[in-house]
Protein backbone atom coordinates (compact mmCIF):
# COMPACT_ATOMS: atom_id res chain seq x y z
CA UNK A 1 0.00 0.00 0.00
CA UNK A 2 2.73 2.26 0.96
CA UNK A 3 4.37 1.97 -2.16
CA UNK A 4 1.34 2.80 -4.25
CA UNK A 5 1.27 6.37 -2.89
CA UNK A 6 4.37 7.20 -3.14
CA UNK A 7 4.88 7.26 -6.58
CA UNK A 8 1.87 9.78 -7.57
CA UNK A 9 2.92 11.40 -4.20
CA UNK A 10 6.40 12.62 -5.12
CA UNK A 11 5.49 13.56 -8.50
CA UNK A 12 3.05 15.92 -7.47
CA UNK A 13 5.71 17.23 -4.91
CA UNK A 14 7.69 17.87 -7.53
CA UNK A 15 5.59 19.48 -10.25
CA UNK A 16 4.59 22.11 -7.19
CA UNK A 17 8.33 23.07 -6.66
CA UNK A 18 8.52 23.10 -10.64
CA UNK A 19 5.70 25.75 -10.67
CA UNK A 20 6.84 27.55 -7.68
CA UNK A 21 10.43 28.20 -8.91
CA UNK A 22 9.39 28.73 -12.60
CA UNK A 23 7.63 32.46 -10.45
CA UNK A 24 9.19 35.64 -10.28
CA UNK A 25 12.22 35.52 -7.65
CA UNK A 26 11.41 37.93 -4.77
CA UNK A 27 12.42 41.18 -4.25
CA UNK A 28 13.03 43.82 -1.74
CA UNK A 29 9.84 46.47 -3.01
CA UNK A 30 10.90 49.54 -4.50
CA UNK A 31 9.22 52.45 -3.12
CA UNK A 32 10.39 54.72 -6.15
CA UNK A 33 8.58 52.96 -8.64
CA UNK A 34 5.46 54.90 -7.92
CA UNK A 35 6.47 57.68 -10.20
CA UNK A 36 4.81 56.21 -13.66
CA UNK A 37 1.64 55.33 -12.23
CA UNK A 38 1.41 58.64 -10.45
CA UNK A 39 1.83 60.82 -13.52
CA UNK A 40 -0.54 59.47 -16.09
CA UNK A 41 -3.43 59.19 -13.22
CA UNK A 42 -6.84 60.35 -14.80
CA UNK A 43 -8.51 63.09 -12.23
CA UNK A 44 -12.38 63.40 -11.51
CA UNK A 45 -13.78 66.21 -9.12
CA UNK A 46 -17.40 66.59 -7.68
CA UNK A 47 -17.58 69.74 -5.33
CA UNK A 48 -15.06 69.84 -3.18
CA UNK A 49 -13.83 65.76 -3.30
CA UNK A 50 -10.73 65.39 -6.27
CA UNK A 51 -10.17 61.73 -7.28
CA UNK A 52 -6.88 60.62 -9.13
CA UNK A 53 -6.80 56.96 -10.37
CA UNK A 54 -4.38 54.85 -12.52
CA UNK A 55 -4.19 50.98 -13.31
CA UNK A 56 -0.60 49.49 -12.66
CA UNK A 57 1.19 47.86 -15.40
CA UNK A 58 2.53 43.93 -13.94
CA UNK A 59 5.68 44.95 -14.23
CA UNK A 60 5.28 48.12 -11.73
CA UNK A 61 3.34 45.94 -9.27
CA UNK A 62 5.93 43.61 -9.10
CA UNK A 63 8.65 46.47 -9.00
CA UNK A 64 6.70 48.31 -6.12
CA UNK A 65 5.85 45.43 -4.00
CA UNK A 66 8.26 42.46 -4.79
CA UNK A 67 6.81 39.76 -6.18
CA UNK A 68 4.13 39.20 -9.12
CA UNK A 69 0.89 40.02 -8.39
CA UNK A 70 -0.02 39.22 -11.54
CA UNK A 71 0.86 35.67 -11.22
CA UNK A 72 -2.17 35.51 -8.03
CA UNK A 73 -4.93 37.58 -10.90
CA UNK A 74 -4.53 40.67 -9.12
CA UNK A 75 -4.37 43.94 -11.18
CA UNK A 76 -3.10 46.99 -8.67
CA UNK A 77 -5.30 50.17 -8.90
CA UNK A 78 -3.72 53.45 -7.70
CA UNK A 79 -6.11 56.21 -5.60
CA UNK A 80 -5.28 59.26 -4.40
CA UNK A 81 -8.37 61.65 -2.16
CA UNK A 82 -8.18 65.23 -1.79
CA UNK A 83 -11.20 65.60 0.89
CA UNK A 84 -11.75 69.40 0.87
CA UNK A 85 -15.06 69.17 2.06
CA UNK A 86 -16.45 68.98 5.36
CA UNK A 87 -17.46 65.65 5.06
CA UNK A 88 -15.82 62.56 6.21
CA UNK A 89 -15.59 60.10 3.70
CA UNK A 90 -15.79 56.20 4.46
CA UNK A 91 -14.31 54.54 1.54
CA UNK A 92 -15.95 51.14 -0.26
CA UNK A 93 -13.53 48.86 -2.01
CA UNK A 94 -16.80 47.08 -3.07
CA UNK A 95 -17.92 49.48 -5.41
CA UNK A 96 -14.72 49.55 -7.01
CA UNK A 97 -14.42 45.45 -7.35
CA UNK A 98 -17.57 43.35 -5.94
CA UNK A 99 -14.42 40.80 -5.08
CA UNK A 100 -11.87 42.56 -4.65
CA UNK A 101 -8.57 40.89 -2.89
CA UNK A 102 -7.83 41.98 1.09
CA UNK A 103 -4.61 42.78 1.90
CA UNK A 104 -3.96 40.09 4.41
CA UNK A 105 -5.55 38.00 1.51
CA UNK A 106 -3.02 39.90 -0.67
CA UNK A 107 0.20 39.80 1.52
CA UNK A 108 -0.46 35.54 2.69
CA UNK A 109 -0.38 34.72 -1.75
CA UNK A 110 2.49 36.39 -2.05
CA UNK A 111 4.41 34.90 1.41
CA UNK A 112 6.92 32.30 -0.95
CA UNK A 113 8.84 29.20 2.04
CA UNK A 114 12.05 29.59 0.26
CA UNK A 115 12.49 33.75 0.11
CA UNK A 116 14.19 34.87 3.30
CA UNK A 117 12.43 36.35 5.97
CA UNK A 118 13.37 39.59 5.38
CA UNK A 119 12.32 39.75 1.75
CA UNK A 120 8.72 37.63 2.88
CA UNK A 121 8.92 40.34 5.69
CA UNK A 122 9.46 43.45 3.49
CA UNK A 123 6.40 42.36 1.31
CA UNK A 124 4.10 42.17 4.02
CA UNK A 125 5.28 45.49 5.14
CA UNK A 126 4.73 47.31 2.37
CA UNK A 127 1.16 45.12 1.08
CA UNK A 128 -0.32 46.40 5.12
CA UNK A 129 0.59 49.90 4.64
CA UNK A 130 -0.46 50.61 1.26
CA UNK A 131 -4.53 50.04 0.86
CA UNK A 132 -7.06 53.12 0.80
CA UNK A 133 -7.44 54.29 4.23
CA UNK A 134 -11.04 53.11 5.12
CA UNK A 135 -11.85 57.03 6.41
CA UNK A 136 -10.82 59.96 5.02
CA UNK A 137 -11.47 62.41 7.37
CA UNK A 138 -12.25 66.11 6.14
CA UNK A 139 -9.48 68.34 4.85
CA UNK A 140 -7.39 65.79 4.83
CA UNK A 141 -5.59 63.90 1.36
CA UNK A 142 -5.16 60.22 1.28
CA UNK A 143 -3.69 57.98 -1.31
CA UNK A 144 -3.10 53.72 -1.74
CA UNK A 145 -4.22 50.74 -3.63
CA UNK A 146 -7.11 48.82 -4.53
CA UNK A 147 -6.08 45.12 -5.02
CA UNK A 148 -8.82 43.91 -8.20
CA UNK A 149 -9.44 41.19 -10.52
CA UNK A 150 -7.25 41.71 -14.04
CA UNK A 151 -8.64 42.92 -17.02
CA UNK A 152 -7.10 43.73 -20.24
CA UNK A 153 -7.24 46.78 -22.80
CA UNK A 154 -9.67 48.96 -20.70
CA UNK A 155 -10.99 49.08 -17.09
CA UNK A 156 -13.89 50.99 -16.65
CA UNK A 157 -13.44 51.35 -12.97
CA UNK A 158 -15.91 53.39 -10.52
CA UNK A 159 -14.67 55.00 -7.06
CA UNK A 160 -17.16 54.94 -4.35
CA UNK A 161 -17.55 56.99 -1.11
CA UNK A 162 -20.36 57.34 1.53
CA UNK A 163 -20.62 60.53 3.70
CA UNK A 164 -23.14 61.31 6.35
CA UNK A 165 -25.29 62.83 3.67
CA UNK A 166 -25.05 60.89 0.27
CA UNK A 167 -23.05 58.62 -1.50
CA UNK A 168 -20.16 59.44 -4.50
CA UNK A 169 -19.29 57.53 -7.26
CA UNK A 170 -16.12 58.98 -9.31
CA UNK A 171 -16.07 57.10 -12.67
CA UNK A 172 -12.64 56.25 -15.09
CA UNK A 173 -12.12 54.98 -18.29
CA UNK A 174 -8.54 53.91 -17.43
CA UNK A 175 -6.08 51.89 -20.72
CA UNK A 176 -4.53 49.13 -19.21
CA UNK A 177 -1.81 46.65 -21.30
CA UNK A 178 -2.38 43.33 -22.93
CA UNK A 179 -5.23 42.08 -25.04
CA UNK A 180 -7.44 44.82 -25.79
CA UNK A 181 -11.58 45.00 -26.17
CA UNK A 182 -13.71 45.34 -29.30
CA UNK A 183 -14.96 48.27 -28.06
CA UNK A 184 -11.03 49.85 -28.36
CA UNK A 185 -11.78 50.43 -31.94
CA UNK A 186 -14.82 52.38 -32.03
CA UNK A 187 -14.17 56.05 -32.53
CA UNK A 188 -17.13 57.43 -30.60
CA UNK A 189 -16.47 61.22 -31.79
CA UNK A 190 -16.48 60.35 -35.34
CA UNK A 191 -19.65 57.89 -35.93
CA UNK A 192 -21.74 60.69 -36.74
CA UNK A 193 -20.93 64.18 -38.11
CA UNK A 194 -21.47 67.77 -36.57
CA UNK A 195 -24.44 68.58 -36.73
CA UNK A 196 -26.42 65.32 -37.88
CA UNK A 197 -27.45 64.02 -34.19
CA UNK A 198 -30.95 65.49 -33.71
CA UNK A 199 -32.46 66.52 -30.22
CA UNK A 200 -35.97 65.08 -29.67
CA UNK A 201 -38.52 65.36 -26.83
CA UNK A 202 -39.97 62.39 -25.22
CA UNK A 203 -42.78 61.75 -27.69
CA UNK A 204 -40.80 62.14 -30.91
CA UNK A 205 -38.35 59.41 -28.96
CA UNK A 206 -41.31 57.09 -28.46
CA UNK A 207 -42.13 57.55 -32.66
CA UNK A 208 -38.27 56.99 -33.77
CA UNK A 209 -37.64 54.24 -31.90
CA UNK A 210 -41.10 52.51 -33.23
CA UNK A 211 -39.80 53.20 -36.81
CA UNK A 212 -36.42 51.70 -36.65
CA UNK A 213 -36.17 48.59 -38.73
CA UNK A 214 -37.36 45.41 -37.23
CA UNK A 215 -33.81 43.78 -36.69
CA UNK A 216 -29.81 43.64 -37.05
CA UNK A 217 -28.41 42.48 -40.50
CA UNK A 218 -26.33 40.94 -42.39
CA UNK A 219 -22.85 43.32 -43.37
CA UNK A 220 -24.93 44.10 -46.76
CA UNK A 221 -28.60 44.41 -45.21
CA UNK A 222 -30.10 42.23 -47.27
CA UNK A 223 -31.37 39.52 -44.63
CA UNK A 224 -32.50 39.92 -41.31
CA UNK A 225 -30.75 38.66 -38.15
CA UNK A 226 -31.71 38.66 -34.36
CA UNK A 227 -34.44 41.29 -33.44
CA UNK A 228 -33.67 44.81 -32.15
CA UNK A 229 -35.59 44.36 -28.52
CA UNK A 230 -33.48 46.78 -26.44
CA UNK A 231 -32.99 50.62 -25.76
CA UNK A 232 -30.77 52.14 -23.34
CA UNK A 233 -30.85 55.61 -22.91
CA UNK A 234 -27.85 57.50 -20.96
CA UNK A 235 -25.01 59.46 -20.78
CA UNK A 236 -22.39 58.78 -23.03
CA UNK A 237 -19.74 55.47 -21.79
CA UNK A 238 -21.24 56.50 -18.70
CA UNK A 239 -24.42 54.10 -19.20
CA UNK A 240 -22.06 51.07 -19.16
CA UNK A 241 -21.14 51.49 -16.32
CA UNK A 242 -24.50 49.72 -14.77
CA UNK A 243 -23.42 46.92 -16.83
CA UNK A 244 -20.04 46.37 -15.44
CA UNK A 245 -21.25 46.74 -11.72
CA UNK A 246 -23.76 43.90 -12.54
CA UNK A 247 -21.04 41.54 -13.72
CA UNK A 248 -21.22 42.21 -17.67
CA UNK A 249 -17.95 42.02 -19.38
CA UNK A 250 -16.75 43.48 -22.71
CA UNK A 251 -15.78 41.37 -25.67
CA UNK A 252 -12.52 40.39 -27.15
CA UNK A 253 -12.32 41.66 -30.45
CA UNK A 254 -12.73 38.35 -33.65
CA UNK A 255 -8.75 37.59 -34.29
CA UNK A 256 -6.95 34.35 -35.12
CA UNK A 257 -6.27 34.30 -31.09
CA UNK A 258 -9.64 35.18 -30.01
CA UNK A 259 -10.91 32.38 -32.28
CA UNK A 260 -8.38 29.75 -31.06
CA UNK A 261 -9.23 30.51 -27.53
CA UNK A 262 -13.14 30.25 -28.57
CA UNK A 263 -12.73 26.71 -30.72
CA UNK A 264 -10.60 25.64 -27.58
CA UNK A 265 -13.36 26.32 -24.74
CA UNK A 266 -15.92 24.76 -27.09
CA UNK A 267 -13.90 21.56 -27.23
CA UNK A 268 -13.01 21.40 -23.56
CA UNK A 269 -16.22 22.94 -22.07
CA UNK A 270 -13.76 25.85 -20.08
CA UNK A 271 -14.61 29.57 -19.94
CA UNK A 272 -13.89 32.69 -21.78
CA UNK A 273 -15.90 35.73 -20.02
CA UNK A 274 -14.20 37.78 -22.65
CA UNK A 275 -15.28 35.63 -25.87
CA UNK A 276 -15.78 37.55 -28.86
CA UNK A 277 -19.41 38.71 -30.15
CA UNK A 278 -20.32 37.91 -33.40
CA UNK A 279 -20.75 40.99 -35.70
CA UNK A 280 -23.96 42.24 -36.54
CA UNK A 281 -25.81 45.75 -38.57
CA UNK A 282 -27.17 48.44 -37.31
CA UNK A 283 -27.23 52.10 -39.08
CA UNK A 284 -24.64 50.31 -41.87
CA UNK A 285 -22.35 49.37 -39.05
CA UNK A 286 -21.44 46.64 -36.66
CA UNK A 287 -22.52 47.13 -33.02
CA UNK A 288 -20.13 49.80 -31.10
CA UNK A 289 -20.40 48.12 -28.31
CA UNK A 290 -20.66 44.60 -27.27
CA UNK A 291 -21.04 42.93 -23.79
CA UNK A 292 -22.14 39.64 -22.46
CA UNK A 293 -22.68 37.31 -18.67
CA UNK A 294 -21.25 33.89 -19.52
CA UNK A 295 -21.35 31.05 -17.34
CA UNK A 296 -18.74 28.58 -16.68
CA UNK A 297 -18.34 27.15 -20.56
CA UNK A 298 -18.49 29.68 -23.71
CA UNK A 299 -21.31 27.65 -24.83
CA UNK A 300 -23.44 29.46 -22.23
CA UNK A 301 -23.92 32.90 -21.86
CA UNK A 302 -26.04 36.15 -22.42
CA UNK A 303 -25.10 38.54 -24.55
CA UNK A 304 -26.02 41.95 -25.79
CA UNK A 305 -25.14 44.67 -28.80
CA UNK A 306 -26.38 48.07 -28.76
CA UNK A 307 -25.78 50.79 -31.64
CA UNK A 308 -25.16 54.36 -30.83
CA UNK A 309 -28.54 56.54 -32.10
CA UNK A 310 -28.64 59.45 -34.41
CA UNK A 311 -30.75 61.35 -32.01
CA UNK A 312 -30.37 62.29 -27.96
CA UNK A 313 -32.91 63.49 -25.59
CA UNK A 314 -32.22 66.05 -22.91
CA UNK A 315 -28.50 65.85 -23.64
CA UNK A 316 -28.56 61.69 -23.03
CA UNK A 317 -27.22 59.25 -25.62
CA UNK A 318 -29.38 56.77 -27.26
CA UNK A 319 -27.87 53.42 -27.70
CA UNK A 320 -30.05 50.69 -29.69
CA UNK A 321 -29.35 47.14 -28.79
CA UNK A 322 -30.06 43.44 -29.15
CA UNK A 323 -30.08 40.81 -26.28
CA UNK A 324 -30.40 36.73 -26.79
CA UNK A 325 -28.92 33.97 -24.68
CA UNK A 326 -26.63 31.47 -26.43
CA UNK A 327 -27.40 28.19 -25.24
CA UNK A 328 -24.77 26.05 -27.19
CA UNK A 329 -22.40 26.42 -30.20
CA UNK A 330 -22.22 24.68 -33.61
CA UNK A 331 -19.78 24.78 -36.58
CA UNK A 332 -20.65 26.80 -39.21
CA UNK A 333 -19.78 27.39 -43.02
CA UNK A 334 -21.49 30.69 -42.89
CA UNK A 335 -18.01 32.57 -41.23
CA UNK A 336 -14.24 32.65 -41.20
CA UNK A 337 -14.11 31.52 -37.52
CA UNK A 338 -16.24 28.20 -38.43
CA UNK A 339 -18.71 28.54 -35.68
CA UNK A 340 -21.56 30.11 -34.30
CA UNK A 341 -23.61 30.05 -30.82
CA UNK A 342 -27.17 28.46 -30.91
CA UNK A 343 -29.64 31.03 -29.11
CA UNK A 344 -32.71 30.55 -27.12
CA UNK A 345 -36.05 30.73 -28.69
CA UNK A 346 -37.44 33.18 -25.86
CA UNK A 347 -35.95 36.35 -26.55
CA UNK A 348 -38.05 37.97 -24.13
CA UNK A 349 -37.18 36.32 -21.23
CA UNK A 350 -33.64 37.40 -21.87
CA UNK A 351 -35.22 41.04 -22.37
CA UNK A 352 -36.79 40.87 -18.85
CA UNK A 353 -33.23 39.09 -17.72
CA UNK A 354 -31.57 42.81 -18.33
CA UNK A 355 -34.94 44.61 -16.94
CA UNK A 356 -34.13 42.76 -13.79
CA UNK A 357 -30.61 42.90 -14.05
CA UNK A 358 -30.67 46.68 -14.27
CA UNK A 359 -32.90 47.05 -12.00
CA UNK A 360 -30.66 45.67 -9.49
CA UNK A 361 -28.13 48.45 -10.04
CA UNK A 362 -30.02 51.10 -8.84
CA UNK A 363 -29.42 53.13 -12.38
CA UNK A 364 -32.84 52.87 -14.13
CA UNK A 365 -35.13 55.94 -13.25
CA UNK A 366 -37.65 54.65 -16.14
CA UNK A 367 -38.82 52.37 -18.39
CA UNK A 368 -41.44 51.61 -20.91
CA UNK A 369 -42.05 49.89 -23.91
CA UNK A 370 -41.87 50.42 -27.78
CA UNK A 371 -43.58 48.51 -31.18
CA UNK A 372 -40.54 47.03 -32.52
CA UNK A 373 -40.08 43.46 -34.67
CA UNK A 374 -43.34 42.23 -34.39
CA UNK A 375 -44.97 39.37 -32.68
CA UNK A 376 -43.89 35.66 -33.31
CA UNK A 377 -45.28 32.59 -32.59
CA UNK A 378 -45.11 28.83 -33.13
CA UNK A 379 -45.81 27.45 -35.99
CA UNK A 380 -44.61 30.15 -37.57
CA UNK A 381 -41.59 31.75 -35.74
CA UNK A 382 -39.18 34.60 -37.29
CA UNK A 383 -35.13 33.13 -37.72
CA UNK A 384 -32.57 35.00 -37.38
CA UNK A 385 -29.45 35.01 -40.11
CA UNK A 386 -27.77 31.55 -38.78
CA UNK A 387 -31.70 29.89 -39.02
CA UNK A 388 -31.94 29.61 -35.35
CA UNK A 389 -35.70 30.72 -34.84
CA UNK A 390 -37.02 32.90 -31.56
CA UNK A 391 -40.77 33.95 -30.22
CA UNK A 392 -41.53 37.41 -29.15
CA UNK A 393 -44.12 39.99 -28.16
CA UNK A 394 -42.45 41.82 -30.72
CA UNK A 395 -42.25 44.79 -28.53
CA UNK A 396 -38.36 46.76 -27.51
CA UNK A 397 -37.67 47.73 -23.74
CA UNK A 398 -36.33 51.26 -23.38
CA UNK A 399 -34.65 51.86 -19.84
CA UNK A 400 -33.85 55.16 -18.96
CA UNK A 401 -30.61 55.37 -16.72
CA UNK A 402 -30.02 58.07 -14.82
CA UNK A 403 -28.69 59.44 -11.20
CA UNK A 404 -29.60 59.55 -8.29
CA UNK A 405 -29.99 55.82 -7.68
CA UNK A 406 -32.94 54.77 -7.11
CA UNK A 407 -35.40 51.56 -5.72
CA UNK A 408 -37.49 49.43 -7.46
CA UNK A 409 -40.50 51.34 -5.89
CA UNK A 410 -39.03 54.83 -7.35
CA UNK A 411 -38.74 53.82 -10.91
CA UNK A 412 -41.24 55.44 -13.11
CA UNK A 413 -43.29 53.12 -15.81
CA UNK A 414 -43.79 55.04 -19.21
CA UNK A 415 -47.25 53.88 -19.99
CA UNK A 416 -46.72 53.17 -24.35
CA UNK A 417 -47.28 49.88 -24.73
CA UNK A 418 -48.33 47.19 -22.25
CA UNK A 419 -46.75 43.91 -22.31
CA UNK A 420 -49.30 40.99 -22.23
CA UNK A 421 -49.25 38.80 -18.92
């Protein structure tokens, strides 16, 4: 018996010391290397509260601190606080990263056996002393990290507060290195030309979004593809932002790379939160934006695309959007990448999925309903442009998202249509 273990038992011992030497060596942390970071911080202001922010490169975590954080998923996220107000501020790491890494959690991944005690010891130091004070009192500056989950390409990355009187939010937009997003391609400022966005009042909304075209299309708009079921109305980038708190991620643009990672968690059944989105047509272009909740396999997730609108209302953006849930994947002729997600049939449900979702967030102040596609029914549903086939009301959900937060109980219904129990 003994001898059966011991076989599997060393091997395993020594793939672990394999893995753990093949890690960055440790190193005394190097205070100095703040400088970068510091200088290209982004600033945001509301009254008398100045936020600076910046997303450290690998290398400068592992220069600052000692060791690879990197290695552990942690991406390092620089704040400084200038509290001129008379406030006190409590800071929330939460709002910043719903999981966001401790610093005892921080400090015991990076603790290596074989690194002398000093260097262990130096590490520690430097991870205990270096988070976001949890008050800042008033008058008073204050400036450390946020340990977060990595992303790559862009981190849109929200700073939250509480004070005795209301709560803060301080939103960036912040580049980080490695694989970018799709969405790092889109020139906002140059999709439509001066002068060509019109401002419309709240009726003339309600008419233009009735008399867009039933669906997405092909690149040539010559056959129809998934329905257009989905309005979001909001301020600039600003509206994704209730998206990203409520665990949507952005999409991977289609490469040779992205496809090889997408072919390879089809095959295995693994994830890819970042798997790119098919493209689909809108206004003679693909979807500016792109963003999607998978589950544990790629075969599983929901995802949405929304088009930036010629039109505003009361200085807000209009994005136009389409929402299914992919239920499986299957090869496909019909593009390069050789493969294509199956969606659910019930598009509405995932259309009340994202009511809920937003809900949630606190960021809708209304919603109503539109005439959009068309109602759909068995035995003769609509298909979209791989044949998969869905069933709708055939009516498009327009959420309104706005400050202050507010409750479910505070969120005004705009009475246009009326969905059917």
């Amino acid at each position: 018996m003994t001898k059966n273990w011991r076989g599997p038992f060393i091997t395993v011992v020594l793939l672990a010391l394999f893995a753990a030497f093949n890690r960055s060596s440790g190193a005394d942390p190097d205070l100095t290397a703040e400088q970068p970071f510091m200088s290209r911080a982004e600033v945001r202001q509301q009254g008398a509260v100045t936020v600076r922010a910046a997303v450290l490169t690998d290398d400068e975590s592992e220069r600052y601190f000692g060791a690879s954080l990197a290695d552990h998923g942690i991406q390092v996220v620089w704040l400084s606080v200038d509290n001129a107000s008379d406030l006190r501020l409590r800071f929330l790491p939460i709002v910043t990263d719903p999981n966001y890494f401790s610093a005892p959690e921080v400090e015991r991944l990076l603790r290596v056996w074989w690194w002398s005690g000093s260097t262990n010891a130096s590490i520690a130091a430097v991870v205990a002393r270096t988070p976001v004070p949890d008050v800042i009192p008033q008058k008073q500056t204050a400036a450390g990290f946020v340990f977060t989950h990595r992303e790559g390409g862009l981190k849109l990355l929200e700073v939250g507060f509480e004070t005795d009187r209301q709560m803060l939010r301080f939103r960036f937009v912040l580049p980080v290195g490695g694989r970018s997003y799709a969405i790092q391609k889109t020139d906002f400022g140059t999709i439509y030309s001066p002068g060509t966005i019109e401002a419309v009042d709240l009726a003339t909304l309600r008419e233009k979004l009735a008399q867009l075209r039933c669906c997405t299309t092909n690149k040539t708009a010559n056959t129809n593809g998934d329905p257009l079921n989905i309005v979001v109305v909001g301020r600039g980038i600003d509206a994704l932002f209730a998206f990203i708190e409520r665990g949507w991620r952005l999409d991977e643009p289609f490469d040779l790379h992205s496809v090889y990672r997408t072919i390879r968690a089809f095959l295995f059944g693994s994830e890819y939160f970042n798997a790119p989105v098919s493209p689909l047509y809108v206004f003679g272009r693909q979807q500016d934006v792109a963003l999607q909740k998978a589950r544990d396999t790629v075969s599983l997730r929901n995802h949405l695309r929304l088009w930036l609108a010629p039109f505003t209302i009361d200085g807000l953006q209009v994005w136009v959007g389409q929402i299914s849930r992919d239920i499986g994947i299957k090869l496909t002729t019909q593009s390069w990448y050789l493969t294509t997600h199956v969606i659910s049939p019930e598009v509405d449900q995932d259309r009340f999925y994202l009511m809920q979702d937003l809900f949630l967030s606190g960021a809708v102040s209304h919603f109503g309903f539109v005439r959009g596609v068309g109602a759909s029914s068995m035995p003769d549903p609509r298909v979209n442009l791989t044949g998969e086939h869905y069933l709708t009301d055939g009516l498009r959900l327009v959420l309104f998202l706005n400050e202050p937060r507010r409750a479910f109980d505070q969120i005004d219904f705009l009475d246009w249509e009326r969905v059917d129990p």
